[in-house]
C-alpha atoms as a PDB file:
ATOM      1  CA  UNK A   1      -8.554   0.083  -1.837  1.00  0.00           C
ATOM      2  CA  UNK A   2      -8.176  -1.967  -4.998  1.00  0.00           C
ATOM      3  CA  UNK A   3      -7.114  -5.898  -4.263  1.00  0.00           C
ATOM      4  CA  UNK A   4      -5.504  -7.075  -7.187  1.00  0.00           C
ATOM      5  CA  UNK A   5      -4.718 -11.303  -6.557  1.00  0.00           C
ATOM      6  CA  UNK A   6      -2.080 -10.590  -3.864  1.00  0.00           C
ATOM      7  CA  UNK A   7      -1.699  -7.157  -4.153  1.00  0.00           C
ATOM      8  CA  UNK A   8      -3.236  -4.211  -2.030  1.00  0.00           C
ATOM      9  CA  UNK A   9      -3.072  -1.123  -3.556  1.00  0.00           C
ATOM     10  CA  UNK A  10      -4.450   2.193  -2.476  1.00  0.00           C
ATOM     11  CA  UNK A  11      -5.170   4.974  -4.918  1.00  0.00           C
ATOM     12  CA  UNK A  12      -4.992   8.847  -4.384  1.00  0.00           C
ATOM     13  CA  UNK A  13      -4.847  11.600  -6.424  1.00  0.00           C
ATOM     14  CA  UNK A  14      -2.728  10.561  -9.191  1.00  0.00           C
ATOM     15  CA  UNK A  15      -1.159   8.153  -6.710  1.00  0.00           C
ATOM     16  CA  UNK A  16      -0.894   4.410  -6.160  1.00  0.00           C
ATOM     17  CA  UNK A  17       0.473   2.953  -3.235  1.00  0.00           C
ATOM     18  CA  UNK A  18       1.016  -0.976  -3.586  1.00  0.00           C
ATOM     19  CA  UNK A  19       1.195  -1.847   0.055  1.00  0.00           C
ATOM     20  CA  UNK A  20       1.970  -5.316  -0.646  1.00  0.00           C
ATOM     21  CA  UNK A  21       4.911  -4.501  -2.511  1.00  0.00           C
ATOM     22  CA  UNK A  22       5.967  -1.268  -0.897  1.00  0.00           C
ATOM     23  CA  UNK A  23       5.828   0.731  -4.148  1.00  0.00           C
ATOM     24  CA  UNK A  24       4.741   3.667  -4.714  1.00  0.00           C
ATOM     25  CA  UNK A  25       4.088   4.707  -8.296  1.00  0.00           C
ATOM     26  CA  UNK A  26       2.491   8.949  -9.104  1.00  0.00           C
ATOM     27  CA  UNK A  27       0.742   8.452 -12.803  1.00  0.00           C
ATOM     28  CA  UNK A  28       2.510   5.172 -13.739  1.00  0.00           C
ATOM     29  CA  UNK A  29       6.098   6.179 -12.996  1.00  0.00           C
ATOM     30  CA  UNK A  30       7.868   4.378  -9.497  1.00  0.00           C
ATOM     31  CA  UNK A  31       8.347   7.023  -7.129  1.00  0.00           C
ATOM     32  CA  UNK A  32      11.526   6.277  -4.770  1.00  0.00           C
ATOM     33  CA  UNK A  33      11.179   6.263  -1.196  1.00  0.00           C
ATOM     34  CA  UNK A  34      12.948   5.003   1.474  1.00  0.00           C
ATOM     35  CA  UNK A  35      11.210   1.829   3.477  1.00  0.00           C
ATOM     36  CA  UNK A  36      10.621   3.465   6.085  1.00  0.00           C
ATOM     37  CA  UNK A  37       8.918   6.654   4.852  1.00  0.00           C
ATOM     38  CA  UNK A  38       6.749   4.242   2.965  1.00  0.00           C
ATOM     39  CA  UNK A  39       6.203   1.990   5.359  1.00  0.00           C
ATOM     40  CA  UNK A  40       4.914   5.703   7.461  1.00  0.00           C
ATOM     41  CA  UNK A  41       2.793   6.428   4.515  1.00  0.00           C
ATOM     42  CA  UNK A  42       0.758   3.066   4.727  1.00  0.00           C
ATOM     43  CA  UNK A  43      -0.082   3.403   7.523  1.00  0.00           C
ATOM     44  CA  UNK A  44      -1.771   6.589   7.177  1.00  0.00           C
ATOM     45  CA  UNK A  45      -3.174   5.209   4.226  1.00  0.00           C
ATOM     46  CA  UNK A  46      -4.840   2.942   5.934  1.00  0.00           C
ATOM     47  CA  UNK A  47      -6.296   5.132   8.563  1.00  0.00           C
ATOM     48  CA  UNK A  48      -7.696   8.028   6.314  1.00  0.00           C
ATOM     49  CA  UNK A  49      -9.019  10.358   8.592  1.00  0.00           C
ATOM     50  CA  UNK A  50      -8.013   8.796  11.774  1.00  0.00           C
ATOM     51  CA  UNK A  51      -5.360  10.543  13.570  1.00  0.00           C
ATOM     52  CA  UNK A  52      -2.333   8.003  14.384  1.00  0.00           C
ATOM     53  CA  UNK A  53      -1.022   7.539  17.904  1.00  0.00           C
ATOM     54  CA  UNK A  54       2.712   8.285  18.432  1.00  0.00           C
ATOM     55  CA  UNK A  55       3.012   4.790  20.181  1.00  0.00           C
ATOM     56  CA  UNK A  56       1.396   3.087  17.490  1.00  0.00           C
ATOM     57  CA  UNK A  57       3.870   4.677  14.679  1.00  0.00           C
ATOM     58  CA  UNK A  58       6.729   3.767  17.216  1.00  0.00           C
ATOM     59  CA  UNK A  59       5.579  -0.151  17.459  1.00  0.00           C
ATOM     60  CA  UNK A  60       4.930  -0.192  13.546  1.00  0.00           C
ATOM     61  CA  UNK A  61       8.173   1.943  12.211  1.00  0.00           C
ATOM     62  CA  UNK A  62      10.374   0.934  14.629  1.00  0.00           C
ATOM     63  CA  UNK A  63       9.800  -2.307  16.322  1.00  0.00           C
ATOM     64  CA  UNK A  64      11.579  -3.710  19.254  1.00  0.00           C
ATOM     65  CA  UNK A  65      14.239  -4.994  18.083  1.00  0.00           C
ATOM     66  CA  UNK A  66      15.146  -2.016  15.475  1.00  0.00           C
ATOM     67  CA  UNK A  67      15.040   0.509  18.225  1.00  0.00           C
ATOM     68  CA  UNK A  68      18.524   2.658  18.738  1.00  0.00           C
ATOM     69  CA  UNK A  69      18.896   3.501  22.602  1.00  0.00           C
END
């Protein structure tokens, strides 16, 4: 993980994820996602190796008051 003043950004392969920002950028260029999918891959970005509970992507991706019955 590099800290850059406010930023956290996570490198892989030719990747950089800006978790700060919620960019995602693959040799310089922005790579569009959609919040949520990015929001998915930080997580597992910040767990490398670790699998990820189902309730724990649930209470990150879609909190309480986000949740569709």
């Amino acid at each position: 993980m590099i800290r850059t003043g406010r930023h956290e950004i996570m490198a892989f392969e030719e990747f950089e994820a800006d978790l700060t920002s919620g960019v995602l950028r693959r040799d310089g260029a922005r790579v569009p996602l959609q919040d949520k999918v990015f929001r998915l891959l930080a997580i597992l970005l910040r767990q490398p190796g670790e699998a990820v509970s189902r309730e724990v992507l649930r209470r990150e991706l879609w909190p309480e008051g986000d949740r569709k019955s």
